[in-house]
N, C-alpha and C. Protein backbone atom coordinates (compact mmCIF):
# COMPACT_ATOMS: atom_id res chain seq x y z
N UNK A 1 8.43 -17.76 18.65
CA UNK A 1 8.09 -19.18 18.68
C UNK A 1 9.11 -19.95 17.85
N UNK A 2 9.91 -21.04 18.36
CA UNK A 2 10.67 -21.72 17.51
C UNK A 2 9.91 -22.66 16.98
N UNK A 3 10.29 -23.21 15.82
CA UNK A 3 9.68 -24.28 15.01
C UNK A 3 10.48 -25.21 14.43
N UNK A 4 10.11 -26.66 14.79
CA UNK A 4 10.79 -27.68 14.47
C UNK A 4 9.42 -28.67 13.16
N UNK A 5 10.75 -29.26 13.00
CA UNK A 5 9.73 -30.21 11.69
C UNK A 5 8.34 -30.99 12.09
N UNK A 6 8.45 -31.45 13.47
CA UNK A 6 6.95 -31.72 13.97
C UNK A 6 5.86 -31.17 14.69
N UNK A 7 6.06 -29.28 14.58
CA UNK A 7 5.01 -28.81 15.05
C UNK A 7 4.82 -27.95 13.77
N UNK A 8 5.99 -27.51 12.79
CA UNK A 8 5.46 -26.50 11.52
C UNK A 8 4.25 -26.44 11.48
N UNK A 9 4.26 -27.56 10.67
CA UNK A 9 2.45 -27.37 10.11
C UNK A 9 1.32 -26.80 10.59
N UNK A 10 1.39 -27.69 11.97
CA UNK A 10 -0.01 -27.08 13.38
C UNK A 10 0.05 -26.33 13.53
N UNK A 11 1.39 -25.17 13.51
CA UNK A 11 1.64 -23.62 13.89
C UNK A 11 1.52 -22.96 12.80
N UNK A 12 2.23 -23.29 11.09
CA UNK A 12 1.85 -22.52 10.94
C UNK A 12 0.64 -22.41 9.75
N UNK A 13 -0.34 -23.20 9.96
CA UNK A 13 -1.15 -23.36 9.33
C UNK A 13 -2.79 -23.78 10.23
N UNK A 14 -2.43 -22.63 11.26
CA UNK A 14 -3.49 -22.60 12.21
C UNK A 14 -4.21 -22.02 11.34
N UNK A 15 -5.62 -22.05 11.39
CA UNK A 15 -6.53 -21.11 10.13
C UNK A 15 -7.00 -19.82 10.59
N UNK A 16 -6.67 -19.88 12.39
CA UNK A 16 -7.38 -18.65 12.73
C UNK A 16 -6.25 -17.64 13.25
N UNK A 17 -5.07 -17.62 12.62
CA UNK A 17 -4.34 -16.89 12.80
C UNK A 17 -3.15 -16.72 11.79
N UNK A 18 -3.43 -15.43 11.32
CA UNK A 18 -1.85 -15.41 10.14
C UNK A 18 -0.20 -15.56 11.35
N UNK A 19 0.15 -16.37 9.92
CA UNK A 19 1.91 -16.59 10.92
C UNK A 19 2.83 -16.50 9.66
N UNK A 20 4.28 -15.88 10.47
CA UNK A 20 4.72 -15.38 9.96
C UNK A 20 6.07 -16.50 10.29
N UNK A 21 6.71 -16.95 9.51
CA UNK A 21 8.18 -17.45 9.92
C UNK A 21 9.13 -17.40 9.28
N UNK A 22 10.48 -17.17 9.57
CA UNK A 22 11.73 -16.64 9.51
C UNK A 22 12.35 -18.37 9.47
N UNK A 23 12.94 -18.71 7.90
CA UNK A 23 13.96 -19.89 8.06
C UNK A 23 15.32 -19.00 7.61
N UNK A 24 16.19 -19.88 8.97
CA UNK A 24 17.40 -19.43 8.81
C UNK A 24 18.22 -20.03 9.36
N UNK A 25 19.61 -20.00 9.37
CA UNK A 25 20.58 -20.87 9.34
C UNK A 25 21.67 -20.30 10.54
N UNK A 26 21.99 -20.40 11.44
CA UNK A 26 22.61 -19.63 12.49
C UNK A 26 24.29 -18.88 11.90
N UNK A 27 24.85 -19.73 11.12
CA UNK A 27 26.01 -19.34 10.51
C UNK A 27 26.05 -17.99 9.77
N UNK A 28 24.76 -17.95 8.71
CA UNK A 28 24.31 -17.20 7.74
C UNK A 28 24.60 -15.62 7.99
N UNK A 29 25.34 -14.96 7.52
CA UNK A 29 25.95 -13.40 7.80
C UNK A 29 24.15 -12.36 7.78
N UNK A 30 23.40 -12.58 6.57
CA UNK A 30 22.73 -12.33 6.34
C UNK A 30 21.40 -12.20 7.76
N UNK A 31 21.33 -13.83 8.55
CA UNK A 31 20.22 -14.08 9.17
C UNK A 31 21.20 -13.27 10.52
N UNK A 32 22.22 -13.34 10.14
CA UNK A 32 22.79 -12.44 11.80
C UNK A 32 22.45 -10.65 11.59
N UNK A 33 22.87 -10.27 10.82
CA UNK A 33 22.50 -8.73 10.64
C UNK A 33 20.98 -8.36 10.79
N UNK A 34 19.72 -9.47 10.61
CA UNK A 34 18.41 -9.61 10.23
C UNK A 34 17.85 -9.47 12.27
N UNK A 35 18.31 -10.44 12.51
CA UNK A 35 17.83 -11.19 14.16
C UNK A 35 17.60 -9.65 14.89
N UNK A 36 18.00 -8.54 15.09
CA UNK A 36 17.50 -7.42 15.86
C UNK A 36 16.29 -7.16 14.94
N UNK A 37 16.07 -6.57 14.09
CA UNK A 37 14.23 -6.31 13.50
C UNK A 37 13.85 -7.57 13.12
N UNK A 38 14.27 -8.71 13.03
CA UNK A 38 12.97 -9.52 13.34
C UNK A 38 12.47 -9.32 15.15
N UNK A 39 13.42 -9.67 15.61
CA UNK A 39 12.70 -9.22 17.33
C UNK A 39 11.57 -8.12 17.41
N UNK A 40 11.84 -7.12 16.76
CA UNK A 40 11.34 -5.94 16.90
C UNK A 40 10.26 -6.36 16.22
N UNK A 41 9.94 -6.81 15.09
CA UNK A 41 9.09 -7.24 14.55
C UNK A 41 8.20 -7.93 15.55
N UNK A 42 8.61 -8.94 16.21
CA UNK A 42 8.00 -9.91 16.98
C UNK A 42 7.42 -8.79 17.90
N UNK A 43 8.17 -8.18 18.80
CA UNK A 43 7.20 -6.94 19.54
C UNK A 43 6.06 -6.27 19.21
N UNK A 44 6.60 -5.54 17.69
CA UNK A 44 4.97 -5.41 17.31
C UNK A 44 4.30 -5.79 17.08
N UNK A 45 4.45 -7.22 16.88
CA UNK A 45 3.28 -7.68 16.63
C UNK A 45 2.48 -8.20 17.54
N UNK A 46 2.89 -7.98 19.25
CA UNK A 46 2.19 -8.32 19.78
C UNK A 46 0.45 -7.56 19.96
N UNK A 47 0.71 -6.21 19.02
CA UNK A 47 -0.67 -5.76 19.36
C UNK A 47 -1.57 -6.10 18.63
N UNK A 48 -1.22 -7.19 17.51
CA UNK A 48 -2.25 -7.95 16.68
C UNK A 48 -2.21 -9.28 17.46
N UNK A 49 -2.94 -9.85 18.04
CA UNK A 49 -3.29 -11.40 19.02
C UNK A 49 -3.45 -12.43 18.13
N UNK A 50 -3.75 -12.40 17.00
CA UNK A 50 -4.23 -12.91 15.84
C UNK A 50 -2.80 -13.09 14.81
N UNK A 51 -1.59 -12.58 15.16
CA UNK A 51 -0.78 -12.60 14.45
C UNK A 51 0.32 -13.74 15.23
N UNK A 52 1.15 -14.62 14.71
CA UNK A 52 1.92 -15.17 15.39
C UNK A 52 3.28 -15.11 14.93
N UNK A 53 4.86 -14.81 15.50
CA UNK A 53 5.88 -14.39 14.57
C UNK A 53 6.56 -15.73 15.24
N UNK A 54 7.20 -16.53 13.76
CA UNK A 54 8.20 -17.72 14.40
C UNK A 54 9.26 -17.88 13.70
N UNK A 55 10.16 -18.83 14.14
CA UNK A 55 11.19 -18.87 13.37
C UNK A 55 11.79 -20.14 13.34
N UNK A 56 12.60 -20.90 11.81
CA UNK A 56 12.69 -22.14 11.98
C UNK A 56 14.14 -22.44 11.75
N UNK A 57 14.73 -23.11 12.30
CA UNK A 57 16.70 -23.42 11.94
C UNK A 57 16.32 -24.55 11.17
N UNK A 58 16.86 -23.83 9.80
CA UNK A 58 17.18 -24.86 8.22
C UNK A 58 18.87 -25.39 8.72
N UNK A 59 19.54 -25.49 9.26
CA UNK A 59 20.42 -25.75 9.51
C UNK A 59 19.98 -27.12 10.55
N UNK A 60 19.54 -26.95 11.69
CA UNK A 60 19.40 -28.26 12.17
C UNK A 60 17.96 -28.68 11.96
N UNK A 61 17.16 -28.30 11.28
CA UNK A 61 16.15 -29.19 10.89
C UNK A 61 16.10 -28.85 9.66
N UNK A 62 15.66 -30.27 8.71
CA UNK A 62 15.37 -30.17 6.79
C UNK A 62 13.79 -29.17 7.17
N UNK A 63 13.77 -28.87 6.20
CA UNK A 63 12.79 -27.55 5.09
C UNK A 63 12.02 -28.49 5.09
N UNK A 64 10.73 -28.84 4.88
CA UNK A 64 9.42 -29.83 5.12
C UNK A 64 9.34 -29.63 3.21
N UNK A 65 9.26 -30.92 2.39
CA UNK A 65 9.77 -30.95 1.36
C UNK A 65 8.43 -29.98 0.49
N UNK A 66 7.29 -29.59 0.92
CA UNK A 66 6.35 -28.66 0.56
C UNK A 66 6.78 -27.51 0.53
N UNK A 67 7.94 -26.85 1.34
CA UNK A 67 8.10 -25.51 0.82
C UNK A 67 9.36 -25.56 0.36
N UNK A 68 10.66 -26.23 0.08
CA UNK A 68 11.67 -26.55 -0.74
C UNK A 68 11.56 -25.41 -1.71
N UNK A 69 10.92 -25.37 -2.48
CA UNK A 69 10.47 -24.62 -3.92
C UNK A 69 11.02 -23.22 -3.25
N UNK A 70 10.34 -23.03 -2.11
CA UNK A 70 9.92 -21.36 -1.41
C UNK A 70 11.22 -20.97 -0.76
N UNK A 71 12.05 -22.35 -0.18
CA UNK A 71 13.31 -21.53 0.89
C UNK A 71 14.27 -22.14 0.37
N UNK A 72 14.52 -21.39 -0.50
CA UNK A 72 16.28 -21.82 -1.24
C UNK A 72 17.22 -20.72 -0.46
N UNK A 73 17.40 -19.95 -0.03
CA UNK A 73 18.24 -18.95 0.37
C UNK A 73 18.23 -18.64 1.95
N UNK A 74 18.83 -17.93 2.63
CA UNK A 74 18.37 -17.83 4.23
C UNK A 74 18.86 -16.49 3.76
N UNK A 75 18.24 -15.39 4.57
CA UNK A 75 16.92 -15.79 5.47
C UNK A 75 15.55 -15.74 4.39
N UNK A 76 14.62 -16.66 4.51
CA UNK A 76 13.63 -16.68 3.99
C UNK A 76 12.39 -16.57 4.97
N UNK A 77 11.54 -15.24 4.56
CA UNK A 77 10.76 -14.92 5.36
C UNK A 77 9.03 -15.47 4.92
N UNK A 78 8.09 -15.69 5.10
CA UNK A 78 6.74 -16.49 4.69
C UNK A 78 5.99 -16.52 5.70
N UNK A 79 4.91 -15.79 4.83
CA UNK A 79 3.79 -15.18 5.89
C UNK A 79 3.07 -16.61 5.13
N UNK A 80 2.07 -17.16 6.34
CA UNK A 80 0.93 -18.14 5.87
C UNK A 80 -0.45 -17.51 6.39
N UNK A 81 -0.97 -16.98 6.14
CA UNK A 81 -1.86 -16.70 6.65
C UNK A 81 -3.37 -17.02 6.39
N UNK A 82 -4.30 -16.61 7.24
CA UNK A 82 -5.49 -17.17 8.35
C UNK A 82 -6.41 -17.76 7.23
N UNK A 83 -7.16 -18.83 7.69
CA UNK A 83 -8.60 -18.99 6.47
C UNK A 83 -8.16 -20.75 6.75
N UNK A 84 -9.14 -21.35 5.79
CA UNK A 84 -9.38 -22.84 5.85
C UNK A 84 -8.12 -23.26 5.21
N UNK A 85 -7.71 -24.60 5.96
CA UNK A 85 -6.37 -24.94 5.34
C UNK A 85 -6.60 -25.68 3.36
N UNK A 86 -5.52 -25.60 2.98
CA UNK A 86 -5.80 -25.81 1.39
C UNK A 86 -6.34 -24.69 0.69
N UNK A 87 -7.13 -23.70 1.19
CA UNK A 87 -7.66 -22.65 0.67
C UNK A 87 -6.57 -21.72 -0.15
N UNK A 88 -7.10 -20.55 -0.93
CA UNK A 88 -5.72 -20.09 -1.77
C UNK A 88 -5.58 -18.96 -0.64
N UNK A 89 -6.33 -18.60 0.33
CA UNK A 89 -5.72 -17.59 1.27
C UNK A 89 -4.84 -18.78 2.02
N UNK A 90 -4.34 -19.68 2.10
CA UNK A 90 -3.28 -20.90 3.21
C UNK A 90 -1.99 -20.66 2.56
N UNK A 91 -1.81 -20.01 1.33
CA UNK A 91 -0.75 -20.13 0.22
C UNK A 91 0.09 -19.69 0.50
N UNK A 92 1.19 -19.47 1.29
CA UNK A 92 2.40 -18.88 1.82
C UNK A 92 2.99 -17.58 0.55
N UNK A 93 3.20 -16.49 0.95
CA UNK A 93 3.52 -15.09 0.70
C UNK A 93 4.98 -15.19 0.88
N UNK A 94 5.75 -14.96 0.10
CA UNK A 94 7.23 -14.54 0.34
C UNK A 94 7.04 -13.12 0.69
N UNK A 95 8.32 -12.95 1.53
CA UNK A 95 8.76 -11.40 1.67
C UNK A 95 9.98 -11.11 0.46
N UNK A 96 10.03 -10.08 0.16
CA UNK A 96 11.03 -9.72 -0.35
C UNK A 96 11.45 -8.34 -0.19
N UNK A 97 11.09 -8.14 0.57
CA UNK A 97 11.30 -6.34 0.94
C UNK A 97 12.33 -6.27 1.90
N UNK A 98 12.82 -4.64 2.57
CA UNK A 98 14.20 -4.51 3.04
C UNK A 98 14.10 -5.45 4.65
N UNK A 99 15.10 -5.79 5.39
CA UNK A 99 14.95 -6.48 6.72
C UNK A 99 15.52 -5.80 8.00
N UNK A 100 14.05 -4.15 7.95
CA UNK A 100 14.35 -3.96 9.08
C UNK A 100 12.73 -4.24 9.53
N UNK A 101 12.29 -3.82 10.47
CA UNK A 101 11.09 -4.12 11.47
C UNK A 101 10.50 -3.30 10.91
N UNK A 102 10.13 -2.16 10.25
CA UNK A 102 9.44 -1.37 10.15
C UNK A 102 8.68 -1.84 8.53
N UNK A 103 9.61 -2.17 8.12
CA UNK A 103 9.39 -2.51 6.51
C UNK A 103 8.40 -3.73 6.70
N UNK A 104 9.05 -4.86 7.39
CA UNK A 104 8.52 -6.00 7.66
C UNK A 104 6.64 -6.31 8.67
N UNK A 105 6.69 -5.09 9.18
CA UNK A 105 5.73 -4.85 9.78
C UNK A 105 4.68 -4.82 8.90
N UNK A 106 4.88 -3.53 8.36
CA UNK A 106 3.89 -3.18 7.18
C UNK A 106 3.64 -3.91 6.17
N UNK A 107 4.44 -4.96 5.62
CA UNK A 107 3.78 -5.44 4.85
C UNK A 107 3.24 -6.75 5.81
N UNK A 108 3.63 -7.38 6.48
CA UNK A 108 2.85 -8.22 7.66
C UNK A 108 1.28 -7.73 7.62
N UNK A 109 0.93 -6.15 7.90
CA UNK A 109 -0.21 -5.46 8.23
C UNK A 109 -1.34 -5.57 7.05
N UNK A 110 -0.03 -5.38 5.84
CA UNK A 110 -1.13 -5.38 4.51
C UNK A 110 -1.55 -6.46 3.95
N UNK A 111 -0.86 -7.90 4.70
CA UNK A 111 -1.28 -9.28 3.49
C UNK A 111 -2.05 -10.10 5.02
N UNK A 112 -1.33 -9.97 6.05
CA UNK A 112 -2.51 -10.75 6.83
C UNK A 112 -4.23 -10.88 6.86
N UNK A 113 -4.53 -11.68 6.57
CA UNK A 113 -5.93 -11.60 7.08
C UNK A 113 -6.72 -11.32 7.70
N UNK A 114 -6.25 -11.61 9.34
CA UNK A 114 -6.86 -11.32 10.13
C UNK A 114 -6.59 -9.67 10.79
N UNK A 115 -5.37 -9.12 10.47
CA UNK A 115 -5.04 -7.53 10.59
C UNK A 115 -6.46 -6.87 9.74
N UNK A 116 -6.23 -7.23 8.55
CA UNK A 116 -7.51 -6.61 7.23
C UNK A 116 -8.84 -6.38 7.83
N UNK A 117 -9.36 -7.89 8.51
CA UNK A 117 -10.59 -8.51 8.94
C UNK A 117 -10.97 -6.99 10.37
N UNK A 118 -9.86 -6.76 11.38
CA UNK A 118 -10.23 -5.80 12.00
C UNK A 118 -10.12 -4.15 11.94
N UNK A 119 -9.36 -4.25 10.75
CA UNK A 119 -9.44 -3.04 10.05
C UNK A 119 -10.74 -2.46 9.86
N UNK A 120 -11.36 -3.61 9.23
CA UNK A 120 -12.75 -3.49 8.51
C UNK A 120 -13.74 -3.31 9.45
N UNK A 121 -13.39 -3.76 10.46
CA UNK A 121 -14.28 -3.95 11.53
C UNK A 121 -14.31 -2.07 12.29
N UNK A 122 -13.08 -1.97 12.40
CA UNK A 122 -13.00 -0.51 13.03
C UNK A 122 -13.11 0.55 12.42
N UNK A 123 -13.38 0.39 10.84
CA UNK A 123 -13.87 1.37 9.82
C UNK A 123 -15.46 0.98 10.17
N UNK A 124 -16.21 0.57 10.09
CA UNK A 124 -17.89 0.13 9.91
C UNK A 124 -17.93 1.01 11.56
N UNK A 125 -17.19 0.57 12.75
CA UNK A 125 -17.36 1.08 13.97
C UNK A 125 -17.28 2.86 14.29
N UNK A 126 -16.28 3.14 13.23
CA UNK A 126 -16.29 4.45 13.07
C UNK A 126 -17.35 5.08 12.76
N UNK A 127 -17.77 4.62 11.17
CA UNK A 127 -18.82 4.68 10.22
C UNK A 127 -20.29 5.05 11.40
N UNK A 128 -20.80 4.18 12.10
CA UNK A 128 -21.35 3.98 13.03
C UNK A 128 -21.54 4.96 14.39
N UNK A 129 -20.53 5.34 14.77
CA UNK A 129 -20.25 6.33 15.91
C UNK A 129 -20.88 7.67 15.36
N UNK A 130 -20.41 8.09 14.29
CA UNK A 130 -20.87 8.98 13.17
C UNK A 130 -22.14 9.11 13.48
N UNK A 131 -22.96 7.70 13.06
CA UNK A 131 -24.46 7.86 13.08
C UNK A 131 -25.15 7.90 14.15
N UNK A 132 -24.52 7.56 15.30
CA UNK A 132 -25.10 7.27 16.58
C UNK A 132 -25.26 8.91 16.92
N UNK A 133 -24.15 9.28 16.87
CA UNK A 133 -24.10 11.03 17.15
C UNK A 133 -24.96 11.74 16.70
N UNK A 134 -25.39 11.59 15.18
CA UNK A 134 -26.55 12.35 14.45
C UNK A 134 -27.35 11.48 15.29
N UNK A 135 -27.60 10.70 15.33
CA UNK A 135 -28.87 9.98 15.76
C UNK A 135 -29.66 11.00 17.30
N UNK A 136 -28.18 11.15 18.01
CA UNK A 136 -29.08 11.55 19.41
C UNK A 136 -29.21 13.04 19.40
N UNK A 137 -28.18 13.75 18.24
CA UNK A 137 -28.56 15.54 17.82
C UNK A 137 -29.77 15.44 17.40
N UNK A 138 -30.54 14.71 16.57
CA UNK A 138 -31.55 15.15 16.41
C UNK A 138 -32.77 14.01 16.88
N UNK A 139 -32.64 13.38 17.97
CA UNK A 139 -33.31 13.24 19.20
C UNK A 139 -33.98 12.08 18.24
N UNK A 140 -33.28 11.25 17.51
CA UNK A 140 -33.88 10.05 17.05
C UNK A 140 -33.20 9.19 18.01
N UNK A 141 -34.03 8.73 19.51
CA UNK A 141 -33.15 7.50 20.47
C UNK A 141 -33.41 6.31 19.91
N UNK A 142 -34.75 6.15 19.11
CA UNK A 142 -34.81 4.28 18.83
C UNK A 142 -33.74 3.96 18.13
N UNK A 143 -33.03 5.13 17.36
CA UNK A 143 -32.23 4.89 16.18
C UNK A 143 -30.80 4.75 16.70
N UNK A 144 -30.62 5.47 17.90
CA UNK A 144 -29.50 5.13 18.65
C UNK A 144 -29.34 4.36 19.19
N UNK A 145 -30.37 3.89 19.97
CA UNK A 145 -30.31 2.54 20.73
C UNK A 145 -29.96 1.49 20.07
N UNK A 146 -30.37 1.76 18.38
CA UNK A 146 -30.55 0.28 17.87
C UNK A 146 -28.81 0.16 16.85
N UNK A 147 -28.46 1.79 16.48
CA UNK A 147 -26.88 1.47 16.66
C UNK A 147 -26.04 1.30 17.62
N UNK A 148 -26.49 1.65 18.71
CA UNK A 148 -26.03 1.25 20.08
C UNK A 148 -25.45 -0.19 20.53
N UNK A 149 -26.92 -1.08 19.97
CA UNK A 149 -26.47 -2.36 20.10
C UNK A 149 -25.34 -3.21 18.55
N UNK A 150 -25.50 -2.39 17.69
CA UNK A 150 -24.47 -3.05 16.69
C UNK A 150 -23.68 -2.64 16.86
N UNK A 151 -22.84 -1.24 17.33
CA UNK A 151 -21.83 -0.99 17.69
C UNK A 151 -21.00 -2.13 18.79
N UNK A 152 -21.94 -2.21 20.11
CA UNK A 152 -21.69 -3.86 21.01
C UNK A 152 -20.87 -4.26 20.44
N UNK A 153 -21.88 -5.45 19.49
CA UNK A 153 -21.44 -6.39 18.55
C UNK A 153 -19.69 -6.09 18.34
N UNK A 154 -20.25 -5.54 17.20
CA UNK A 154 -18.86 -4.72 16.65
C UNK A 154 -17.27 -4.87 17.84
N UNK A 155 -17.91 -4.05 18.46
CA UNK A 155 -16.69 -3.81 19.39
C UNK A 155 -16.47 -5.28 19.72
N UNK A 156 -17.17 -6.44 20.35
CA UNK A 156 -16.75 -7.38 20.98
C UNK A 156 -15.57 -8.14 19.89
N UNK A 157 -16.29 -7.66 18.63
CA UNK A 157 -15.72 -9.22 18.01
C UNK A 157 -13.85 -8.53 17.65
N UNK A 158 -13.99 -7.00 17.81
CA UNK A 158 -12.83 -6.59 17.96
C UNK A 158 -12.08 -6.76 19.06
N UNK A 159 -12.38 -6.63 20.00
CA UNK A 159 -11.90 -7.12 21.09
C UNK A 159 -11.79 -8.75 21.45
N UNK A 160 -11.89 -9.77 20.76
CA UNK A 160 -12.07 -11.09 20.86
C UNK A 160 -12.95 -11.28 21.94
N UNK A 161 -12.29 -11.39 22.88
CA UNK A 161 -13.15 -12.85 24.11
C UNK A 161 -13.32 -11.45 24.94
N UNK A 162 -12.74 -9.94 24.78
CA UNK A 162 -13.26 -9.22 25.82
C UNK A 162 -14.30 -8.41 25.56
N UNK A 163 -15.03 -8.05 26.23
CA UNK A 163 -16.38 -6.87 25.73
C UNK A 163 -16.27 -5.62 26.82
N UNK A 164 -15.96 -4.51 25.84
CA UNK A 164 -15.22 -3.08 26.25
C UNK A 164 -16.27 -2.04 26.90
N UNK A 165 -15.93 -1.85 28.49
CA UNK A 165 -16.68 -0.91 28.82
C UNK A 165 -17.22 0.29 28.02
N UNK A 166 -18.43 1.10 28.29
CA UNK A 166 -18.77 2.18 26.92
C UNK A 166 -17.94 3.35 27.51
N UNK A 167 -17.28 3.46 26.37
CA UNK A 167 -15.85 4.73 26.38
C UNK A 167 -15.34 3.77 26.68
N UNK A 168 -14.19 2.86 26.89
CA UNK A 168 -13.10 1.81 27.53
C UNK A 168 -12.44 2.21 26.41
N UNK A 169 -11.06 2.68 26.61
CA UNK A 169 -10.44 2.40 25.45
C UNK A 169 -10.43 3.30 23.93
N UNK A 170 -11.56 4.25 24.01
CA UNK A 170 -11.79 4.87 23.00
C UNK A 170 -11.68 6.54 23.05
N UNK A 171 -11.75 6.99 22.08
CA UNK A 171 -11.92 8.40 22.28
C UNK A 171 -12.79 9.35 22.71
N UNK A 172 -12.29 10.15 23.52
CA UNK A 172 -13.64 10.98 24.54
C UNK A 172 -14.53 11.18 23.76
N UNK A 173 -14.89 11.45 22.29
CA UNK A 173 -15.79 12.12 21.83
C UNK A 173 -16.90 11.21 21.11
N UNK A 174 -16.58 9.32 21.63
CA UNK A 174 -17.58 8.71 21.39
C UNK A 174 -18.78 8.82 22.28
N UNK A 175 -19.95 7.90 21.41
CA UNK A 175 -21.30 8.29 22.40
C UNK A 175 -20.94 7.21 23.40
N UNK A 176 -21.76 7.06 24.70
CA UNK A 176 -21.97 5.92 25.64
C UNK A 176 -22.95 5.52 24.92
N UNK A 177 -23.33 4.15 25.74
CA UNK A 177 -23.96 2.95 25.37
C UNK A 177 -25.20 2.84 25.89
N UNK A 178 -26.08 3.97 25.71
CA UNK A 178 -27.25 4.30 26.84
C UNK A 178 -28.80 4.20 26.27
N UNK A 179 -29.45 3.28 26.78
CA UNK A 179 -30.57 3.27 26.29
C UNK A 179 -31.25 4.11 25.90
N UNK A 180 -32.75 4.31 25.19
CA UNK A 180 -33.58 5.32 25.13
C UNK A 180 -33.88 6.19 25.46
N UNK A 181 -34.42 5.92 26.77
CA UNK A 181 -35.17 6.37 27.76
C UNK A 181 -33.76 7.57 28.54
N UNK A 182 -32.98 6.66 28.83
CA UNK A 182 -31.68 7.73 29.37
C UNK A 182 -31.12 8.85 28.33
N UNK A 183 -30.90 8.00 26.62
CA UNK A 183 -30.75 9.33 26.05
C UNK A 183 -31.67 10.49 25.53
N UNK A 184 -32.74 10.12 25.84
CA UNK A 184 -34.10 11.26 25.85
C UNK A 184 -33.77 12.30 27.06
N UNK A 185 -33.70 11.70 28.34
CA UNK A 185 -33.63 12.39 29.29
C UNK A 185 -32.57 13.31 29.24
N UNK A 186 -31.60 12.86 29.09
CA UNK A 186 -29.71 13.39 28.68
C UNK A 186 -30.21 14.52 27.90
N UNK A 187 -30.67 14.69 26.69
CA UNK A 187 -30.95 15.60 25.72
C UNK A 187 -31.86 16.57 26.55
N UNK A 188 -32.84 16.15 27.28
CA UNK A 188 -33.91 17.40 27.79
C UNK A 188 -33.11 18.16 28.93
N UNK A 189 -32.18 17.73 29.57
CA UNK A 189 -31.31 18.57 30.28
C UNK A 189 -30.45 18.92 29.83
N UNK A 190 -29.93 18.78 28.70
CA UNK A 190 -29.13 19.32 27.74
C UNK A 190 -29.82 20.91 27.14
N UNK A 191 -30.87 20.12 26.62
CA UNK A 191 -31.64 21.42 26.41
C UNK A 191 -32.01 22.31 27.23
N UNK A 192 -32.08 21.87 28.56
CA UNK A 192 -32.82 23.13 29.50
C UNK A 192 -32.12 23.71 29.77
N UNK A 193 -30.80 23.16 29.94
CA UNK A 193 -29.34 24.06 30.39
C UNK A 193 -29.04 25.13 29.38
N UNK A 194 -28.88 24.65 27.93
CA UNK A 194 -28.66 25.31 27.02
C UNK A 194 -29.52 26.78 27.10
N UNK A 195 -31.23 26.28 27.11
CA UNK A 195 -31.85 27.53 27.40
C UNK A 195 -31.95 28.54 28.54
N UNK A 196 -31.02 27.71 29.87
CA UNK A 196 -30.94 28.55 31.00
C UNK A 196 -29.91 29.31 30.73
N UNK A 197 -28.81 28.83 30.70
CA UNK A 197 -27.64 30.02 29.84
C UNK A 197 -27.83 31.17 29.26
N UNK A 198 -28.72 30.95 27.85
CA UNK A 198 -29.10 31.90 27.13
C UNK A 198 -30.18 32.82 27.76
N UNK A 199 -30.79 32.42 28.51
CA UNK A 199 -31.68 33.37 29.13
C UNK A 199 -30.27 34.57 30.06
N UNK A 200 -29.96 33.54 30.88
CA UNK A 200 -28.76 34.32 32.01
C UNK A 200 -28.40 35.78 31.17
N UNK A 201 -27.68 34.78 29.72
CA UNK A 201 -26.90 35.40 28.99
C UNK A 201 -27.28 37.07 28.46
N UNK A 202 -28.94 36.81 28.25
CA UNK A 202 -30.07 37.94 27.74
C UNK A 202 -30.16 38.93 29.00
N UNK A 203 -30.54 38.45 30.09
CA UNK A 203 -30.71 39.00 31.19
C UNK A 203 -29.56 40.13 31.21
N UNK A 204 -27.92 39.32 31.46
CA UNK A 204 -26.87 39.90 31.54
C UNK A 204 -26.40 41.44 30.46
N UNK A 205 -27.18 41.10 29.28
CA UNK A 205 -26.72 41.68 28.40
C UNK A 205 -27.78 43.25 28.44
N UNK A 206 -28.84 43.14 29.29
CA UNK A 206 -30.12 44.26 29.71
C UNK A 206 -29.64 44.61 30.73
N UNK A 207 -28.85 44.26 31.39
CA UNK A 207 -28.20 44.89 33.22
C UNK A 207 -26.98 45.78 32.04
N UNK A 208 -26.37 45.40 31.13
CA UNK A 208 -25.28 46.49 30.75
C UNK A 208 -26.33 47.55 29.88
């Protein structure tokens, strides 16, 4: 995203999205060796939606006299990230670390907000899967059902505006999204199988 002096602000002080911008000067030896991992940067970050990567020419547009203080040098990199504007999470973050994509990533990952916010979200979802599993081993369904539906939750608000088929996207060894009544049933043919086997198995073992 390029940025000029009359959209900065709106971009990068959207509240519901950390942004990241690159001032630099096209001449600058420095911002020329930089321009391949910031790109790369910009790529990865497309798998955060919530993240936005931009960049502003201090050369043909003045520095907005609020961050003066912050961009004395090119390239100057400044994460603003997500929350109510004026708030001390709105407070622009210098980078100062090395300028390849990989470096820049990671710390992108560790000060954004909204990266953190679904972190947290997919730790509790984990946390959760965990319990859903005990829940239907030992044939407690109300208890599944009823993590069943916070898991939902969960997932949607990770997924923003989409809501993820059960298994979509996840690892084979999560539970589905199955009511009571279905995971009662699931378990009693679970069990009958289990005990038809072992019978087979007994049978088999009296024929030798």
């Amino acid at each position: 995203v390029r940025l000029t002096p009359g959209n900065l602000s709106s971009v990068a002080r959207d509240s519901g999205k950390d942004v990241v911008v690159k001032f630099f000067a096209p001449w600058c030896g420095h911002c020329k060796a930089m321009r391949v991992g910031y790109m790369e940067l910009c790529d990865r970050m497309e798998l955060h939606t919530d993240v936005t990567v931009a960049e502003f020419d201090a050369h043909a547009h003045k520095v907005p006299a609020e961050l003066a203080d912050l961009v004395q040098g090119f390239p100057t990199v400044l994460l603003f990230p997500a929350g109510a504007e004026g708030s001390a999470h709105q407070q622009p973050i210098m980078y100062e670390g090395e300028r390849d994509a990989g470096a820049m990533a990671s710390w992108v990952e560790k000060h954004a907000v909204t990266v953190q916010a679904k972190a947290a979200l997919e730790g509790q979802i984990r946390e959760l899967e965990g319990e859903q599993q005990a829940a239907v081993k030992e044939e407690r369904f109300e208890d599944a059902a009823r993590i069943r539906d916070e898991l939902a939750g969960l997932r949607k608000q990770v997924a923003g505006s989409k809501v993820l088929a059960p298994g979509a996207g996840t690892p084979k060894h999560r539970m589905p999204t199955f009511g009571p009544k279905i995971l009662r049933e699931t378990m009693h043919n679970l069990n009958k199988k289990n005990k038809e086997e072992e019978e087979a198995q007994r049978l088999a073992r009296e024929q030798t």
